[in-house]
Protein backbone atom coordinates (compact mmCIF):
# COMPACT_ATOMS: atom_id res chain seq x y z
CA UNK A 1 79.09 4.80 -80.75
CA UNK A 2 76.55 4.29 -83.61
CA UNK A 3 78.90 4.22 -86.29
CA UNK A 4 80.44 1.48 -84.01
CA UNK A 5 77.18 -0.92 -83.36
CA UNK A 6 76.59 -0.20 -87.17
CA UNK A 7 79.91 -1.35 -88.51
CA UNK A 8 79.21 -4.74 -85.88
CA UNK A 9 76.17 -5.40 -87.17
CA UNK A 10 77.31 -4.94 -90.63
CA UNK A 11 80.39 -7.44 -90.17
CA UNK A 12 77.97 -10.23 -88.93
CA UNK A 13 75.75 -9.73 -91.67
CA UNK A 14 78.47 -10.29 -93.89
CA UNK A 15 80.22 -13.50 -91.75
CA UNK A 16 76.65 -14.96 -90.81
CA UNK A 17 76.17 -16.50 -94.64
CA UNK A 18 79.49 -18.77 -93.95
CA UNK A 19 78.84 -19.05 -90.40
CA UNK A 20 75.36 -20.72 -91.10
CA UNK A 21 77.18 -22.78 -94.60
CA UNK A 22 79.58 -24.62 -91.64
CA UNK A 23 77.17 -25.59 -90.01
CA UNK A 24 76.78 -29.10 -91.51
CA UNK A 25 73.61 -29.91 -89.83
CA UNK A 26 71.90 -26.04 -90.12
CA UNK A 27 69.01 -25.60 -92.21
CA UNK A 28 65.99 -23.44 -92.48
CA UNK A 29 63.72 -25.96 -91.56
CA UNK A 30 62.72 -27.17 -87.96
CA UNK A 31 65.28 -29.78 -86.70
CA UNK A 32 62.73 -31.41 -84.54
CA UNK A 33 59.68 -31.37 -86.40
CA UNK A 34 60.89 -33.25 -89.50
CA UNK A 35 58.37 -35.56 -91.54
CA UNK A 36 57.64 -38.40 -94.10
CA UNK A 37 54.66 -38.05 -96.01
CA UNK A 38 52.54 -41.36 -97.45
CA UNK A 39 50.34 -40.40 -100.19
CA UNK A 40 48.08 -43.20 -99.62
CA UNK A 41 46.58 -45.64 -96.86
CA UNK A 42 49.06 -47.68 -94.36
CA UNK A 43 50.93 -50.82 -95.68
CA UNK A 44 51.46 -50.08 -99.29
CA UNK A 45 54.45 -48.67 -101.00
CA UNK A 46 54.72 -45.26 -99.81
CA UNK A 47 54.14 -46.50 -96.22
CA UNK A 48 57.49 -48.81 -96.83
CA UNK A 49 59.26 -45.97 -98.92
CA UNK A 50 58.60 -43.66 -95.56
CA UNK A 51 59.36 -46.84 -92.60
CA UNK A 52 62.84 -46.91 -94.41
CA UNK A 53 63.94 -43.38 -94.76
CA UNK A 54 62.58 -42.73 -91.14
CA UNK A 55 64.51 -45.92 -89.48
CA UNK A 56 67.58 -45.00 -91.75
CA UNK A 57 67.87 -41.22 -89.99
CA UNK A 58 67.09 -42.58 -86.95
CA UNK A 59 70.31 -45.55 -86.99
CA UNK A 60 72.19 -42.70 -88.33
CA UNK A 61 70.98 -40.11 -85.54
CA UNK A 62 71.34 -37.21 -87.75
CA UNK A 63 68.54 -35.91 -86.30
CA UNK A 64 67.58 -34.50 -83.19
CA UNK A 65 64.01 -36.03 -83.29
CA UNK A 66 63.53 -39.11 -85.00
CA UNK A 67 61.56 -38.08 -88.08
CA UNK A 68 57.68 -38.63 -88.41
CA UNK A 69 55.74 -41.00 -90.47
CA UNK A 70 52.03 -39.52 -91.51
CA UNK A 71 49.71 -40.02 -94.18
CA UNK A 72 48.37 -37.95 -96.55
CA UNK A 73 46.10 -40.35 -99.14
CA UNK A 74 43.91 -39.10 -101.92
CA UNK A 75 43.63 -39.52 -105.78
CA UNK A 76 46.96 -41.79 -105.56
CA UNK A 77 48.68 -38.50 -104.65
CA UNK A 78 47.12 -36.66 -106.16
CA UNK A 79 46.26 -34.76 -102.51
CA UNK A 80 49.57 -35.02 -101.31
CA UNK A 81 51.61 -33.49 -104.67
CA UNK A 82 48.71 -30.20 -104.25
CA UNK A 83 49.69 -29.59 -101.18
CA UNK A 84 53.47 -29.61 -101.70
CA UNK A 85 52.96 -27.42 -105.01
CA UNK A 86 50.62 -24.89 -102.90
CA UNK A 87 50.76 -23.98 -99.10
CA UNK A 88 53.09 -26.93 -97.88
CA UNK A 89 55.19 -25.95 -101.23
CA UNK A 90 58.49 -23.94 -98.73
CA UNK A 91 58.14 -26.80 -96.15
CA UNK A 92 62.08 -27.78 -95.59
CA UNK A 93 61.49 -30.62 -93.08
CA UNK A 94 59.27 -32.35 -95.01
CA UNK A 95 59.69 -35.59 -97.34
CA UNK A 96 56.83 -37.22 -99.69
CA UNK A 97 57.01 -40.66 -100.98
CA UNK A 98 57.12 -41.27 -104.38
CA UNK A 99 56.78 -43.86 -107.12
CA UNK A 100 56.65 -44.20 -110.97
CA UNK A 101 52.85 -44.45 -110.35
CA UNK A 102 53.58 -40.67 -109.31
CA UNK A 103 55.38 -40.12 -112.56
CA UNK A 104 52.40 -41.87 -115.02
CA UNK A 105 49.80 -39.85 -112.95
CA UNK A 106 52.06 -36.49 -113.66
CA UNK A 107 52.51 -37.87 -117.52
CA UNK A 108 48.43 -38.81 -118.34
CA UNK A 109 46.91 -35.51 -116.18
CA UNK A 110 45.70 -37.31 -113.11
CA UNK A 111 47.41 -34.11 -111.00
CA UNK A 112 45.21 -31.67 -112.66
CA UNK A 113 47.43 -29.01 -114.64
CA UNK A 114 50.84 -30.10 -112.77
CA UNK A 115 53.69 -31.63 -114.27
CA UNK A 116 57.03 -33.20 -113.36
CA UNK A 117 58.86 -29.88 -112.95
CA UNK A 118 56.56 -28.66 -109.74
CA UNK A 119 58.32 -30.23 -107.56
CA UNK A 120 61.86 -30.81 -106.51
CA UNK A 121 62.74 -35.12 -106.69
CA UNK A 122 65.31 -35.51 -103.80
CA UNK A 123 66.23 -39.32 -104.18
CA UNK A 124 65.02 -42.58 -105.13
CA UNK A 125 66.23 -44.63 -102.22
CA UNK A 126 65.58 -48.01 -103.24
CA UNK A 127 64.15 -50.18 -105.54
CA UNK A 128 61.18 -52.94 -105.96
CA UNK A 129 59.70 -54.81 -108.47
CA UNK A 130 55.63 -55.28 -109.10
CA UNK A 131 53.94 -58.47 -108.76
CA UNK A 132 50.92 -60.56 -108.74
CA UNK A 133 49.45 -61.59 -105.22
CA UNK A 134 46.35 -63.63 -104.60
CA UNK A 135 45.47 -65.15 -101.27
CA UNK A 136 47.32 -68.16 -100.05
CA UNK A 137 44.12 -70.60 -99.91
CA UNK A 138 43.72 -69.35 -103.62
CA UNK A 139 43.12 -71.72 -106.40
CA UNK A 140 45.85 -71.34 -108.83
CA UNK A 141 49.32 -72.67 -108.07
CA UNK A 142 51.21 -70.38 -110.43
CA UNK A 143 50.51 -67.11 -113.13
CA UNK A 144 49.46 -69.56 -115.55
CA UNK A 145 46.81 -71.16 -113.94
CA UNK A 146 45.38 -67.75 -113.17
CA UNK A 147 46.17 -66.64 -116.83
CA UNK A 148 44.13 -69.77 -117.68
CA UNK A 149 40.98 -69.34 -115.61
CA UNK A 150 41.04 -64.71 -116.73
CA UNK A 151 41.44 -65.69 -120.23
CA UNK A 152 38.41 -68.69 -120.00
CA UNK A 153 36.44 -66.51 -118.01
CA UNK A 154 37.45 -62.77 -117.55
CA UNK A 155 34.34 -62.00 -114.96
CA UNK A 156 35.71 -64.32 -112.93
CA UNK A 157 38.51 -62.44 -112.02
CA UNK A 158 38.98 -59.46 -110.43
CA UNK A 159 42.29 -57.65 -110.57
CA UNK A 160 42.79 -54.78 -108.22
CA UNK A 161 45.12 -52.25 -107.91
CA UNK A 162 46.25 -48.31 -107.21
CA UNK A 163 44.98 -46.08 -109.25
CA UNK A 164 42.15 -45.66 -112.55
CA UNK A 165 42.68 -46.60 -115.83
CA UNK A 166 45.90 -46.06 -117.42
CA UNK A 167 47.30 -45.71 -113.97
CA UNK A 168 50.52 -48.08 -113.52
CA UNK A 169 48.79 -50.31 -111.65
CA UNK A 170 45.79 -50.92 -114.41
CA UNK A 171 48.82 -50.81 -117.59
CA UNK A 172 50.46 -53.73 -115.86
CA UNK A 173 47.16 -55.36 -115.43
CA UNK A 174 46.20 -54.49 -119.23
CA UNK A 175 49.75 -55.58 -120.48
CA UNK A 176 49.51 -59.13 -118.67
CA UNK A 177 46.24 -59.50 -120.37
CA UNK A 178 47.26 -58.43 -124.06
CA UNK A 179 50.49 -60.38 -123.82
CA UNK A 180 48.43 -63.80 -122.16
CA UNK A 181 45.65 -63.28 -125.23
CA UNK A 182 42.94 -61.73 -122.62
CA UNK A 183 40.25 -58.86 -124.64
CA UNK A 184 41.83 -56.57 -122.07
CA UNK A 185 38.62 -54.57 -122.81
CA UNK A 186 36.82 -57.46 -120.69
CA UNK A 187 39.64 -56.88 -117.96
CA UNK A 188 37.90 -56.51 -114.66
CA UNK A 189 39.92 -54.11 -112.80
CA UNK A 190 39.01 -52.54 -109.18
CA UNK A 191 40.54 -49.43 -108.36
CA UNK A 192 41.86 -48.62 -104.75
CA UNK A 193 43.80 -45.76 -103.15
CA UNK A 194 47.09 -48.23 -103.14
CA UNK A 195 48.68 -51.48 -102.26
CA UNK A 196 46.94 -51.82 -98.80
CA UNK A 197 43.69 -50.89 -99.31
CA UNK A 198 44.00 -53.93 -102.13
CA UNK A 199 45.25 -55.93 -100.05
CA UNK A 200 42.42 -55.61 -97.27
CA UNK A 201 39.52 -56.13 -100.53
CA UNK A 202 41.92 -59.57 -101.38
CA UNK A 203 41.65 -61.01 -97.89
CA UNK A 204 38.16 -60.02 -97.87
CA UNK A 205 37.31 -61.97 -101.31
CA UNK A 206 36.20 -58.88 -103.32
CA UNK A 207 38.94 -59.38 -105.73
CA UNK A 208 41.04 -62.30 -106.62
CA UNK A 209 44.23 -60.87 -107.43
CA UNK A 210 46.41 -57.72 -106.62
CA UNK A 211 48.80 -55.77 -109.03
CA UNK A 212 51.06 -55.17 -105.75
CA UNK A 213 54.72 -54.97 -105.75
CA UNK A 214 57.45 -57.95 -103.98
CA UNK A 215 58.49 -54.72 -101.32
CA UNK A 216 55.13 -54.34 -99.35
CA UNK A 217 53.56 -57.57 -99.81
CA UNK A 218 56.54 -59.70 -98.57
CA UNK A 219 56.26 -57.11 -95.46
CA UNK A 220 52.73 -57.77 -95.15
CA UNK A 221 53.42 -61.71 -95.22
CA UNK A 222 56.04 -61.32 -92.50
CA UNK A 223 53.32 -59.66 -90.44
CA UNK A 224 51.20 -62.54 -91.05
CA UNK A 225 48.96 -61.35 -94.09
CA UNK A 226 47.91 -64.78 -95.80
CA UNK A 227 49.35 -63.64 -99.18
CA UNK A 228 50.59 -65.67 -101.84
CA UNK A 229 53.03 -64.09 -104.43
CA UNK A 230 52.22 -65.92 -107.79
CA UNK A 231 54.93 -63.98 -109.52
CA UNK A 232 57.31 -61.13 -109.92
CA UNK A 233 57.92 -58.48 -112.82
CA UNK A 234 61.65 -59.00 -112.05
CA UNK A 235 64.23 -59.67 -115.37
CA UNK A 236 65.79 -62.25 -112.81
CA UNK A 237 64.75 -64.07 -109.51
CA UNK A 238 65.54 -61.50 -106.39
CA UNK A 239 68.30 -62.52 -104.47
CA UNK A 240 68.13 -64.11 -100.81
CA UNK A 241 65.00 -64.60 -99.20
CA UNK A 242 62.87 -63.37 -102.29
CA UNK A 243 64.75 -66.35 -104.71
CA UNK A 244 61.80 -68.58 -103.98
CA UNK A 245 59.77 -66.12 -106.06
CA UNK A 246 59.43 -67.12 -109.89
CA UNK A 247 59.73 -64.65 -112.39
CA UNK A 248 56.57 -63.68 -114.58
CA UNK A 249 59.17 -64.11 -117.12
CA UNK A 250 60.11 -67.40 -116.21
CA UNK A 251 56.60 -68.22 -116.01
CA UNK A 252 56.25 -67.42 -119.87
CA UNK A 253 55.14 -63.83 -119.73
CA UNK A 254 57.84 -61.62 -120.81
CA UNK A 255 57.30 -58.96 -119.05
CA UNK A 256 59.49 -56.59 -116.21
CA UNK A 257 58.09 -53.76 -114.02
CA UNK A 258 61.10 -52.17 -111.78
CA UNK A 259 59.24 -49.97 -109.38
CA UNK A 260 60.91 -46.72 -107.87
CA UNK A 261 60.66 -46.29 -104.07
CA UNK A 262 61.75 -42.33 -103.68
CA UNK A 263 61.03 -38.94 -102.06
CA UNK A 264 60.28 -35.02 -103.76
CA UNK A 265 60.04 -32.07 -101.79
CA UNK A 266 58.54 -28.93 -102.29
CA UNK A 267 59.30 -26.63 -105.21
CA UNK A 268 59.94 -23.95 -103.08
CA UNK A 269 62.22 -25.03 -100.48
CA UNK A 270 65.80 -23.67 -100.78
CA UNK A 271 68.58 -25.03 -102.45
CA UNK A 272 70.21 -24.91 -99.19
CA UNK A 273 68.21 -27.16 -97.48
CA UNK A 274 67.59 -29.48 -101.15
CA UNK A 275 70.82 -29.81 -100.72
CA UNK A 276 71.40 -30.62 -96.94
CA UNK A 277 68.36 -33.55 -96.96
CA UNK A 278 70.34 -34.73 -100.34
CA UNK A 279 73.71 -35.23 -98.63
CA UNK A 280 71.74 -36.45 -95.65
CA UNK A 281 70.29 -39.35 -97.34
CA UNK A 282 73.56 -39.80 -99.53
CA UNK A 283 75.40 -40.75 -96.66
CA UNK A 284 72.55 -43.07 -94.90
CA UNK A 285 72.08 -44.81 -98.34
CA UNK A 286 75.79 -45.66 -97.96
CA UNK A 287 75.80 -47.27 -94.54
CA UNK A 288 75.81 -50.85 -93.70
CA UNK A 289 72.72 -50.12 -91.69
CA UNK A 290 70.71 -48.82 -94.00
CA UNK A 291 71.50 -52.00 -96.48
CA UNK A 292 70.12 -53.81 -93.09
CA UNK A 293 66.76 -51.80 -93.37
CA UNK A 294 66.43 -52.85 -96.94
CA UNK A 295 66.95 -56.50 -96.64
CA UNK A 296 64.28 -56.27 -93.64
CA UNK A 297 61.60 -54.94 -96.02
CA UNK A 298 62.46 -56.75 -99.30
CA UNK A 299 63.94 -54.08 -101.19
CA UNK A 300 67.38 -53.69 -103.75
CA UNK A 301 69.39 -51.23 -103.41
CA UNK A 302 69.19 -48.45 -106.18
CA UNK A 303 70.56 -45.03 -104.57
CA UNK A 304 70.05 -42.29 -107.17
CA UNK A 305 70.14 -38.29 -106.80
CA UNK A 306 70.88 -35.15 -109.04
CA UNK A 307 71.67 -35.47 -112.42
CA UNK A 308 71.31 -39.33 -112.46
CA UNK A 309 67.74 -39.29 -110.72
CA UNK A 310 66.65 -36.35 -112.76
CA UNK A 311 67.39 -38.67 -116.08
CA UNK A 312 65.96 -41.55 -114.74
CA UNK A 313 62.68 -39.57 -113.99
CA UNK A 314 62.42 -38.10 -117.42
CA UNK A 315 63.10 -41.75 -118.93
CA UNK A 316 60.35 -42.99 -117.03
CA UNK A 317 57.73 -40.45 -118.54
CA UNK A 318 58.54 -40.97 -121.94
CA UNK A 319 57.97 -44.30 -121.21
CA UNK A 320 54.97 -43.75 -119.64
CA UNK A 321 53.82 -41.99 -122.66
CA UNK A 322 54.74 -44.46 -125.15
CA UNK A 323 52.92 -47.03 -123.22
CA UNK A 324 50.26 -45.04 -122.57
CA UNK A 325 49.82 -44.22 -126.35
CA UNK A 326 50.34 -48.08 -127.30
CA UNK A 327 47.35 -48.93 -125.28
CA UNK A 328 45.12 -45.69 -126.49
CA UNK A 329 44.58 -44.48 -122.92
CA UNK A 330 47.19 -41.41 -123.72
């Protein structure tokens, strides 16, 4: 009879691996207690990376639970990327937002001895562009006239944005300057946790302009944020109801900043469930829905995972680095 319950429990052990693989929803982690991280305050772009994934699962209903948005701010991520390296590391319902601000913070040291292969990059789900927002009673009509008054006067005008210096945030901020003939070393730059926080010092007058992206301050404006977008680090004008936005480009300042909007997870969860949350969001980034989602909060569509995500992200540090380097904050 032993022999009998042994050779059972032996055949199950050997069936249960292909049992679980059919499964196409099974995974290690908690069905219902799934999550979306934001590295930062509310109403920035990890705040809009996270609305969008979470509304995308829930139109899709791939999910038992419709996943949870939190926050997790501190040191631009710097909080968020410890925890998923150290105890939150095997977590395998858990998503964190992600930028290329990640990627320069990873690139210049801001995450403390970490680096870009701690963590596993699931997907960049979308993409925005930065730009440069100033209240809507502000002064200056377009970039130029703001140019004009920073280069006349740099005191006058304070530029805010995530991060410290050589963040992404300050090297767009430093690169308008050097290419408009501002001493960027008399660049008045304020430093905030991210693109809301900024946002709140703008409306309240304690800086004049915002190194934001299109994304999360269009979102803001449809809430009713007095914002004013004087331009956008796009090669092109956006399409549809972002076309009314000129160009930095167009407005003599040849320079583009694509932003990524993405997600990493844990080093440690398992290739299993890497891959289940990868074919998850592969098939919600193909749905008319989710194309619906991305038009509602001013974002292009950019779906990128594996091999093509992993290039992009290593492109994106070099970068980093050169431009780092070029501006001697490397």
């Amino acid at each position: 009879m032993k022999r009998c319950w042994l050779g059972l429990v032996l055949l199950l052990a050997a069936l249960l691996p292909g049992m679980v693989q059919a499964q196409s929803v099974t995974a290690s982690a908690p069905e219902d207690q799934t999550s979306c991280i934001a590295p930062a305050q509310p109403e920035g772009g990890f705040d809009l990376t996270c609305r969008v994934i979470t509304e995308a699962l829930k139109a899709a209903a791939i999910l038992p639970r419709p996943m949870q948005r939190s926050f997790l701010p501190g040191g631009v991520g710097a909080v968020a990327f410890n925890a998923m390296t150290g105890p939150r590391a095997a977590e395998a319902g858990t998503l964190v937002a992600f930028s290329e601000g990640t990627i320069y913070n990873l690139v210049r040291g801001s995450f403390g001895d970490h680096d870009i292969g701690d963590v596993r990059w699931l997907a960049q789900v979308a993409q925005d562009y930065g730009a440069i927002v100033v209240r809507a009673d502000a002064p200056w009509a377009d970039l130029p006239a703001l140019l004009a008054t920073a280069r006349e006067n740099p005191q006058s005008v304070a530029f805010g944005g995530g991060g410290t210096i050589g963040g992404q945030d300050w090297m767009r901020a430093a690169m308008t300057a050097e290419l408009s003939g501002i001493d960027r070393r008399k660049l008045r730059f304020v430093a905030f946790e991210g693109a809301g926080s900024c946002t709140e010092a703008l409306l309240a007058g304690f800086v004049q302009a915002c190194m934001n992206d299109v994304g999360d301050t269009r979102t803001a404006m449809d809430a009713g944020k007095p914002l004013r977008i004087l331009a956008a680090f796009a090669p092109q004008r956006l399409p549809g109801a972002l076309s009314d936005i000129p160009t930095a480009r167009e407005q003599g300042l040849a320079l583009d900043w694509p932003v990524m909007r993405g997600v990493y997870m844990g080093a440690q969860v398992s290739d299993q469930d890497f891959a289940l949350w990868q074919a998850r969001l592969e098939r919600v980034m193909a749905s008319p829905e989710y194309a619906q989602i991305l038009r509602r909060y001013h974002l292009q569509p950019q779906p990128l995972t594996g091999a093509a995500l992993r290039d992009e992200i290593l492109g994106m540090a070099q970068d980093a680095r050169d431009r780092l380097a070029r501006l001697g904050t490397s």
